[in-house]
C-alpha atoms as a PDB file:
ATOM      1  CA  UNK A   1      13.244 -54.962 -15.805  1.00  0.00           C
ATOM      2  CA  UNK A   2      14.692 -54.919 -12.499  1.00  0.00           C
ATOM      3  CA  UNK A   3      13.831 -52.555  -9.731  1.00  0.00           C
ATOM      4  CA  UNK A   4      17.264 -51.471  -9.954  1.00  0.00           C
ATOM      5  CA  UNK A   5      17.310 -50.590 -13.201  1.00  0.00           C
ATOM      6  CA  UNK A   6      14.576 -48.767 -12.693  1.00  0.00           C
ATOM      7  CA  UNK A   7      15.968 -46.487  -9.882  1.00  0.00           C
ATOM      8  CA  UNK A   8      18.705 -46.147 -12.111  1.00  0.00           C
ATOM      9  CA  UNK A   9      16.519 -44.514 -14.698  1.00  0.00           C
ATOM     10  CA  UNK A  10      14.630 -42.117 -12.385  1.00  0.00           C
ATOM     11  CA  UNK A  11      18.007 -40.835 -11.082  1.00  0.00           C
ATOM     12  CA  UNK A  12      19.014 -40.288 -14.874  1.00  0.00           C
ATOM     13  CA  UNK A  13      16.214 -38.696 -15.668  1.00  0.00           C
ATOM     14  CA  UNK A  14      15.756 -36.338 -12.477  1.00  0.00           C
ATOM     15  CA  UNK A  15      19.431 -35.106 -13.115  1.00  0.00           C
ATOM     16  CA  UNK A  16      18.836 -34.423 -16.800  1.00  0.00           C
ATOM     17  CA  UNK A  17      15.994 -32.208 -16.064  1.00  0.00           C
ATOM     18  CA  UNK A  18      17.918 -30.006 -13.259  1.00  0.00           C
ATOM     19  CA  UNK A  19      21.051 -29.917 -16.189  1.00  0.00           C
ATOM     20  CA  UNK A  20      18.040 -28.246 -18.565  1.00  0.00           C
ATOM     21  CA  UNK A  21      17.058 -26.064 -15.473  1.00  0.00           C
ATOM     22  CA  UNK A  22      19.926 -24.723 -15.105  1.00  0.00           C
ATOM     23  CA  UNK A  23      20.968 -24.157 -18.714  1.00  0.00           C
ATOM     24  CA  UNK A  24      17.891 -22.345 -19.074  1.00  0.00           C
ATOM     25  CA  UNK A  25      18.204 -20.157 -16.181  1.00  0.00           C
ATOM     26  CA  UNK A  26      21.482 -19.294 -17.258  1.00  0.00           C
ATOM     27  CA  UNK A  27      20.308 -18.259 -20.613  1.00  0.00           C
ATOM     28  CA  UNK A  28      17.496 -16.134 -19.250  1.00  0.00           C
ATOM     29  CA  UNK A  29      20.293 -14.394 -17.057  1.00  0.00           C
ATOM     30  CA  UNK A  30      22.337 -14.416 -19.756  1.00  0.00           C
ATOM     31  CA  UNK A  31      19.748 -12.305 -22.120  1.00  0.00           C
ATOM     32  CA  UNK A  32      18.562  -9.907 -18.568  1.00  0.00           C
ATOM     33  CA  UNK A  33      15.185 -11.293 -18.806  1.00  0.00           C
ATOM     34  CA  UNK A  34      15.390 -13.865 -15.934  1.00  0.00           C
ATOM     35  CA  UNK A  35      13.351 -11.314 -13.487  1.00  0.00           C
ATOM     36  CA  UNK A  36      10.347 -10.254 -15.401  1.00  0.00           C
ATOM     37  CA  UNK A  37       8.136  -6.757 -14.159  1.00  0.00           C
ATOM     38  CA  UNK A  38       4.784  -8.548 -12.371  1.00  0.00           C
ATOM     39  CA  UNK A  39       2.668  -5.446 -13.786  1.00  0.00           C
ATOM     40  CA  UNK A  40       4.226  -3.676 -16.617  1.00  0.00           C
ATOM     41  CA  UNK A  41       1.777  -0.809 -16.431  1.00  0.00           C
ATOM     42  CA  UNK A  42       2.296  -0.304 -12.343  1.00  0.00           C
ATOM     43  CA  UNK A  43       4.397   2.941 -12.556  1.00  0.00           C
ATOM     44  CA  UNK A  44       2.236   4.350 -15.269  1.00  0.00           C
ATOM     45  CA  UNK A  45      -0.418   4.172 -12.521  1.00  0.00           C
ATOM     46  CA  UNK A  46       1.092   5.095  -9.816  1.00  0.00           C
ATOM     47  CA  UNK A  47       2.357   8.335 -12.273  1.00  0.00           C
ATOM     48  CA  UNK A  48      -1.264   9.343 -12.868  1.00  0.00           C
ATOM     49  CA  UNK A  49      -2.652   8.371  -9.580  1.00  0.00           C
ATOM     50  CA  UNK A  50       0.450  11.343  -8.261  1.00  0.00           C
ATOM     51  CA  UNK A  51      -0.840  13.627 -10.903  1.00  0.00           C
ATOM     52  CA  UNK A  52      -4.247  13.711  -9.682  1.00  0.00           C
ATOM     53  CA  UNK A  53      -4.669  13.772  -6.011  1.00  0.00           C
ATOM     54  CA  UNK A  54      -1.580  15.814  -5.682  1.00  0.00           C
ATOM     55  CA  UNK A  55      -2.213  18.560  -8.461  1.00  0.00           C
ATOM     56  CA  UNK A  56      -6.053  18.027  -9.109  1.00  0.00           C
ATOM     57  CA  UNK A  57      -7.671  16.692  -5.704  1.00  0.00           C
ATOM     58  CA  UNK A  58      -5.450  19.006  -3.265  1.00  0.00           C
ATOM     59  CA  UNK A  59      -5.204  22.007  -5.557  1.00  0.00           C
ATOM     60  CA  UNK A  60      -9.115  22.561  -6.209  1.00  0.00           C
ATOM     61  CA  UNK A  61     -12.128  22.318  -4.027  1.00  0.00           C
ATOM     62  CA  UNK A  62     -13.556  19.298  -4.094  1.00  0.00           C
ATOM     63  CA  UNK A  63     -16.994  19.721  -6.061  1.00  0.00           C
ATOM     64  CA  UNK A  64     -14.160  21.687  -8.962  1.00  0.00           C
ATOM     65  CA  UNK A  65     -11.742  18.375  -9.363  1.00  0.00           C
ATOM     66  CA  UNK A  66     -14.879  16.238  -9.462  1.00  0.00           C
ATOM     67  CA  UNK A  67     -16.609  17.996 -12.362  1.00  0.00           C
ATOM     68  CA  UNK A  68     -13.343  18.267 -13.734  1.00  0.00           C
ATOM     69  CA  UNK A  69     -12.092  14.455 -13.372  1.00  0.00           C
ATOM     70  CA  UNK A  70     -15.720  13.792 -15.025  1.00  0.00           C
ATOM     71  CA  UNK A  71     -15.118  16.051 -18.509  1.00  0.00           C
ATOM     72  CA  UNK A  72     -11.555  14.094 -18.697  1.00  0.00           C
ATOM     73  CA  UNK A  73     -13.385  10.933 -18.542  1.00  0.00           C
ATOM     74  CA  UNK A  74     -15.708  11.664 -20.729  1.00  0.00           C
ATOM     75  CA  UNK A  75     -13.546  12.672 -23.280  1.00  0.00           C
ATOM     76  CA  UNK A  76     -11.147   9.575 -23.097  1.00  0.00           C
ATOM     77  CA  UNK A  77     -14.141   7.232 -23.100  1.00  0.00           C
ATOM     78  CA  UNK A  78     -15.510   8.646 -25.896  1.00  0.00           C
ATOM     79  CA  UNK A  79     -12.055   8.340 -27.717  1.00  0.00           C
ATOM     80  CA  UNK A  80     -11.887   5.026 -26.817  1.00  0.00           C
ATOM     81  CA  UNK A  81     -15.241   4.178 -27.541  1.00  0.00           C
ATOM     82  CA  UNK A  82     -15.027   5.789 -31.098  1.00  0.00           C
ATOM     83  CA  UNK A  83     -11.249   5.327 -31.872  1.00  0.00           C
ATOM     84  CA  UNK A  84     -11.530   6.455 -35.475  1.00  0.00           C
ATOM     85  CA  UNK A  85     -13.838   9.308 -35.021  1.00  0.00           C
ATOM     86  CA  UNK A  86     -12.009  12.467 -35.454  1.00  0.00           C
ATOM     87  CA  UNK A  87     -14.636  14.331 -33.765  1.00  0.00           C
ATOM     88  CA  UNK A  88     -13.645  12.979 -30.682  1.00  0.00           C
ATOM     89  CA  UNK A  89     -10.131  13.480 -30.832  1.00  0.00           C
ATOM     90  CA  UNK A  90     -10.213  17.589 -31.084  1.00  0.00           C
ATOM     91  CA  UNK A  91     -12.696  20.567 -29.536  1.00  0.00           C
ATOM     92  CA  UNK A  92     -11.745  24.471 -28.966  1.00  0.00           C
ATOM     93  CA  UNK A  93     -10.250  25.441 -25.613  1.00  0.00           C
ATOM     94  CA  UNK A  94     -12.434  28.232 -26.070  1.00  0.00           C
ATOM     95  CA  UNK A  95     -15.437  26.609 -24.838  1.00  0.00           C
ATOM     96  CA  UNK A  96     -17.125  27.590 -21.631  1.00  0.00           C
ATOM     97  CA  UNK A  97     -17.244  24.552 -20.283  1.00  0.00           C
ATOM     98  CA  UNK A  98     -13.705  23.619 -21.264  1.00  0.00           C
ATOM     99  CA  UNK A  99     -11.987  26.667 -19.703  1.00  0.00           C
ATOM    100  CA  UNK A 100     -13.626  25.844 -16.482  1.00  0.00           C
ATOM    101  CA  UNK A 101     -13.335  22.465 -16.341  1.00  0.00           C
ATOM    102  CA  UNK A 102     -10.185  21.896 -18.314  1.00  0.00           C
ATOM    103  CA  UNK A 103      -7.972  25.110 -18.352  1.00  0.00           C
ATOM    104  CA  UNK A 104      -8.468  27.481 -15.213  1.00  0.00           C
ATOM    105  CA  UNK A 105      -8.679  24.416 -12.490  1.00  0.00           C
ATOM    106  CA  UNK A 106      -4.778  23.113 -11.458  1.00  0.00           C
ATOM    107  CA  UNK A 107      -3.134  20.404 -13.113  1.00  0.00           C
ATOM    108  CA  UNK A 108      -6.293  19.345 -15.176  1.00  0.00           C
ATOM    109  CA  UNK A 109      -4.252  20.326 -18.301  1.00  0.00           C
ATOM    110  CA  UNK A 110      -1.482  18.459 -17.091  1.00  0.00           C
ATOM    111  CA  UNK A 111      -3.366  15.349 -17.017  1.00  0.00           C
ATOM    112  CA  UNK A 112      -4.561  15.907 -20.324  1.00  0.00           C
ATOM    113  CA  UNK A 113      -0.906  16.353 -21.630  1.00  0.00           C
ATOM    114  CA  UNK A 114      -0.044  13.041 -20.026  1.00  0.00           C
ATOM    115  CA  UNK A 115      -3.458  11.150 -21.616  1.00  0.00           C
ATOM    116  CA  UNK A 116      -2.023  12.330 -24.958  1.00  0.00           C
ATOM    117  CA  UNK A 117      -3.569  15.813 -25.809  1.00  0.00           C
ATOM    118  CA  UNK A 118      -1.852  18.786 -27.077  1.00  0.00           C
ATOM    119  CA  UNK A 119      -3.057  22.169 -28.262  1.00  0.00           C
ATOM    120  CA  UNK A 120      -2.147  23.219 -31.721  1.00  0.00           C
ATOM    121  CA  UNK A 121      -3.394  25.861 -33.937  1.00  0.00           C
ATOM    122  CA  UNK A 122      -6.037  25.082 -36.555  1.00  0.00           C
ATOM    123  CA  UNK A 123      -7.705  27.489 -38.849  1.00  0.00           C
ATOM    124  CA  UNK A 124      -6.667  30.631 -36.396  1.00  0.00           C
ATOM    125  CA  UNK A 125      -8.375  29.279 -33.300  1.00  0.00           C
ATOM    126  CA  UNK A 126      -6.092  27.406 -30.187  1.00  0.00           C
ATOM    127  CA  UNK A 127      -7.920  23.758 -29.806  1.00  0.00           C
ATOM    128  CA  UNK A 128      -7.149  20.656 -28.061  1.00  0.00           C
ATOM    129  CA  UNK A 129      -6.104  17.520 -30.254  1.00  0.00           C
ATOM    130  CA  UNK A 130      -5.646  13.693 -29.228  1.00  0.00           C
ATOM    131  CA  UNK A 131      -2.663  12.689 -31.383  1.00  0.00           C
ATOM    132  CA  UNK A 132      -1.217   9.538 -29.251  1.00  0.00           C
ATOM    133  CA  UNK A 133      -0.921   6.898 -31.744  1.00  0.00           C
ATOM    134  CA  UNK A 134      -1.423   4.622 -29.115  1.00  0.00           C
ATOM    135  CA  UNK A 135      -3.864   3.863 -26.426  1.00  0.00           C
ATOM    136  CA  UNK A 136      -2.230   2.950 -23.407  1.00  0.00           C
ATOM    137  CA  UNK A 137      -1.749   5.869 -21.922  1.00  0.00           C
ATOM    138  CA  UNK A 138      -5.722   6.927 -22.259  1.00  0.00           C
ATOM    139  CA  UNK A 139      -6.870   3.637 -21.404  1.00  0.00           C
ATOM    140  CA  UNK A 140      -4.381   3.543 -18.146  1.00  0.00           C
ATOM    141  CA  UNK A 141      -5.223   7.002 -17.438  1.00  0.00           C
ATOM    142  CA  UNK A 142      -9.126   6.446 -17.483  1.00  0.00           C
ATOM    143  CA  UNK A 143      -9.259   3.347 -15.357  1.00  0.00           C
ATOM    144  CA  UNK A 144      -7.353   5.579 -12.411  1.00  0.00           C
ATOM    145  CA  UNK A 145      -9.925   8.669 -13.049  1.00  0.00           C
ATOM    146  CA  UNK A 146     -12.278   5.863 -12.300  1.00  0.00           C
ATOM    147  CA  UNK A 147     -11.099   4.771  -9.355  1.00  0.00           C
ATOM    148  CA  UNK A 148     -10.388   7.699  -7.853  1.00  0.00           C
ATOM    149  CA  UNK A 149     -13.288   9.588  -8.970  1.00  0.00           C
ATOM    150  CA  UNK A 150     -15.175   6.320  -7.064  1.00  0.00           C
ATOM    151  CA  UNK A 151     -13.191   7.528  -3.966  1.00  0.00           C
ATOM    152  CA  UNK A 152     -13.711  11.589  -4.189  1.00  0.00           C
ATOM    153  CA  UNK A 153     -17.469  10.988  -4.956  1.00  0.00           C
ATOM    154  CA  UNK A 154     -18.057   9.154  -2.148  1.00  0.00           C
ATOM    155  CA  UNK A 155     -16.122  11.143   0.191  1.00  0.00           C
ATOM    156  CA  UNK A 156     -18.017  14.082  -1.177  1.00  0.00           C
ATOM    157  CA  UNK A 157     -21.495  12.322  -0.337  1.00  0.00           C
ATOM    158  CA  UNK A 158     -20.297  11.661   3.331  1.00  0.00           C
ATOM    159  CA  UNK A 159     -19.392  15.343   3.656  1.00  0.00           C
ATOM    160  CA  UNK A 160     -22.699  16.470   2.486  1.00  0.00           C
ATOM    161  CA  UNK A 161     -24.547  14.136   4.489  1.00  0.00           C
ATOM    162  CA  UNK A 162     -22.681  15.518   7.951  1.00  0.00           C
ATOM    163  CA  UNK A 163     -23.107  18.675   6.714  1.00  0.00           C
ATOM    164  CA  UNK A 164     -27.012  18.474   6.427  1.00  0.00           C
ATOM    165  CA  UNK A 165     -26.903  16.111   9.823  1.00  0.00           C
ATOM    166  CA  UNK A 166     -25.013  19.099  11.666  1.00  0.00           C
ATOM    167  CA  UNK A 167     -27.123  21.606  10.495  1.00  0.00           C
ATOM    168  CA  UNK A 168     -30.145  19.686  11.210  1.00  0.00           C
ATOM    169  CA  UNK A 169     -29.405  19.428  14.752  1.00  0.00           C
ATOM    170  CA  UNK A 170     -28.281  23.417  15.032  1.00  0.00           C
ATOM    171  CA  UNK A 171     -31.950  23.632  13.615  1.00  0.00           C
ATOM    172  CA  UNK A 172     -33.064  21.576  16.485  1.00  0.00           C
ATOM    173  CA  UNK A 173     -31.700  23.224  18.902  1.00  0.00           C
ATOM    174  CA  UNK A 174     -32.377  26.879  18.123  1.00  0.00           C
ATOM    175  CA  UNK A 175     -35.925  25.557  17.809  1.00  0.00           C
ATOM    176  CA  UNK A 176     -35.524  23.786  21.438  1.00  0.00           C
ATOM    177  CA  UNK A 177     -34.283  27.782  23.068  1.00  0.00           C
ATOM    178  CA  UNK A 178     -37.034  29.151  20.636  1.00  0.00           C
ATOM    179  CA  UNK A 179     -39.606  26.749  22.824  1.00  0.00           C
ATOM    180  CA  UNK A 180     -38.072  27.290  26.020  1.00  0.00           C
ATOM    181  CA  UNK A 181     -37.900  31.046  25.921  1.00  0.00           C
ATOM    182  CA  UNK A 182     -41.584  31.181  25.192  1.00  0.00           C
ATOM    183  CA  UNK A 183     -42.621  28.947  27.536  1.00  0.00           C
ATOM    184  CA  UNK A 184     -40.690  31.487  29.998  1.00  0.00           C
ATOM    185  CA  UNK A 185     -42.789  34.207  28.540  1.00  0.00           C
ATOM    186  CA  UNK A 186     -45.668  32.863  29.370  1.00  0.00           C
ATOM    187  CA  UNK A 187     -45.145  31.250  32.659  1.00  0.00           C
ATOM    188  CA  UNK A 188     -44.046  35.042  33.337  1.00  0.00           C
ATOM    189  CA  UNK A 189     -46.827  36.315  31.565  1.00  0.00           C
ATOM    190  CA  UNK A 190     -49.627  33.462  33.615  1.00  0.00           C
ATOM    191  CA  UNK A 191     -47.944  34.540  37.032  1.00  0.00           C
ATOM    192  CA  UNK A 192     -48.206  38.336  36.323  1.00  0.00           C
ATOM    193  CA  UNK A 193     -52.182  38.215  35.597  1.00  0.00           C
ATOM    194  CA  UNK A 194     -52.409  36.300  38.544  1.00  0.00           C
ATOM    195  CA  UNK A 195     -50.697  38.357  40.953  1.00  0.00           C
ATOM    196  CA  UNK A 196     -52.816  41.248  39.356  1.00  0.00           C
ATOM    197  CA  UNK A 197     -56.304  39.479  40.253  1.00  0.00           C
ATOM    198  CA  UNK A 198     -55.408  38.637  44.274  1.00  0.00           C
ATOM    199  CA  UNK A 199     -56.796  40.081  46.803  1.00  0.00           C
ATOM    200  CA  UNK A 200     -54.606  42.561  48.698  1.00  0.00           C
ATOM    201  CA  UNK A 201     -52.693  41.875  51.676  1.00  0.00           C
ATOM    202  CA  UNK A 202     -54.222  42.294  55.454  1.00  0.00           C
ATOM    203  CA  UNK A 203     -51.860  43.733  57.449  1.00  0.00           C
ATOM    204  CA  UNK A 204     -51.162  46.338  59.994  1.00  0.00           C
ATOM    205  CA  UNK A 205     -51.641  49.367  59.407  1.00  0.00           C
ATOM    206  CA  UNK A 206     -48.979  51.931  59.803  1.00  0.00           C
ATOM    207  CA  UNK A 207     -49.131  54.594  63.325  1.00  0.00           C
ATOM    208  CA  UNK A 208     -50.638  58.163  62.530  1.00  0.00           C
ATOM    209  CA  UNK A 209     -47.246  60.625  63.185  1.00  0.00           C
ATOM    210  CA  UNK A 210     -44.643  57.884  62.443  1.00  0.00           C
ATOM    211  CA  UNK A 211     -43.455  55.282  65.100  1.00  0.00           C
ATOM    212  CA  UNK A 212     -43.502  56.371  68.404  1.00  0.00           C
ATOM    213  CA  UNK A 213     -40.437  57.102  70.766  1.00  0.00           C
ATOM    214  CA  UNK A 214     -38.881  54.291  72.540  1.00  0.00           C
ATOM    215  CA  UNK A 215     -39.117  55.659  76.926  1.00  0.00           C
ATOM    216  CA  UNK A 216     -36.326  55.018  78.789  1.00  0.00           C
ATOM    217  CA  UNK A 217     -36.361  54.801  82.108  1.00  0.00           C
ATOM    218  CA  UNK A 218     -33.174  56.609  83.642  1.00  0.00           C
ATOM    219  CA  UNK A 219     -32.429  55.266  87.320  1.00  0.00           C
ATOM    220  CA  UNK A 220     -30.314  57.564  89.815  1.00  0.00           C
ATOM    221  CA  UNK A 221     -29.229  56.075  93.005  1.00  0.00           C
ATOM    222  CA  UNK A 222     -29.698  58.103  95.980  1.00  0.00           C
ATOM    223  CA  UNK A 223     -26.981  59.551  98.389  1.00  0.00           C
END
């Protein structure tokens, strides 16, 4: 075969595959699927991540949304661990630990609505049922408690840690004035008992009758 022919060919060929190109981009733009989401699931997290440092993290004090970020994990991942154990799916807002880790603190319920919990009434008592049929929403849900309870945790160390470093040194210090008022004491005390044991003073000794009467000589010219 020639070398012509052969250019010929490639030239065929290239402009056959940008004709299927563009037949099958206009078919993608033709069924609205040409631009396709990168993460599906980004908005879901972004919605949760909202929920909790919004309502949780800035309505509670810290140690409160921690303990309460770690019941709401521990209750997904045991869902999700154990997906057809019904045990896991339901307990009684009545609990101790539930009301205050679950009910009283802010927007803790609201996460749990969003997970895919809702109370119901069973056999005269109010309790708290997973009935999602599906597990995206938990499984999102979990994985940004995780991360962010990653975040508050550590934040929460730090804080501690300058707390005991700041009180450490207003320790030190009040000890330091302790020290240095006591050694005051004691230089005062050292110079006193010395003063007490010296010899006293030579000096003159005052006149009998007070001091005596400056004389001045008055001098009267003569006529």
């Amino acid at each position: 075969m020639s070398t012509t022919g052969s250019n010929k060919n490639k030239s065929v060929d290239r402009a056959t595959i940008g004709l299927a190109a563009q037949l099958r981009a206009m078919s993608l733009r033709n069924k609205q699927i040409l631009y396709m989401p990168f993460d599906e699931e980004w908005s879901l997290r972004q919605d949760f991540r909202r929920r909790i440092d919004r309502e949780i993290i800035q309505g509670n004090k810290p140690k409160v949304a921690i303990g309460s970020l770690k019941m709401v994990l521990r209750l997904a991942r045991n869902i999700l661990a154990n997906p057809e154990e019904d045990k896991y799916r339901r307990f009684k807002i009545t609990n101790c630990h539930i009301k205050s880790t679950i009910m009283e603190p802010k927007g803790v319920l609201e996460l749990m609505m969003d997970l895919g919990f809702r109370i119901k009434a069973e056999n005269f008592e109010s309790i708290c049922v997973y009935s999602s049929k599906t597990y995206n929403e938990l499984r999102v849900g979990s994985s940004i408690i995780e991360e962010i309870l990653e975040r508050e945790v550590k934040k929460q160390e730090d804080e501690e840690r300058r707390q005991e470093r700041v009180k450490a040194e207003a320790e030190a210090h009040k000890q330091k004035l302790q020290a240095q008022f006591l050694d005051d004491r004691q230089s005062v005390h050292a110079r006193c008992q010395r003063e007490r044991h010296l010899p006293p003073l030579k000096g003159i000794p005052a006149r009998k009758g007070g001091p005596r009467k400056a004389e001045i000589a008055t001098i009267h010219g003569g006529s």
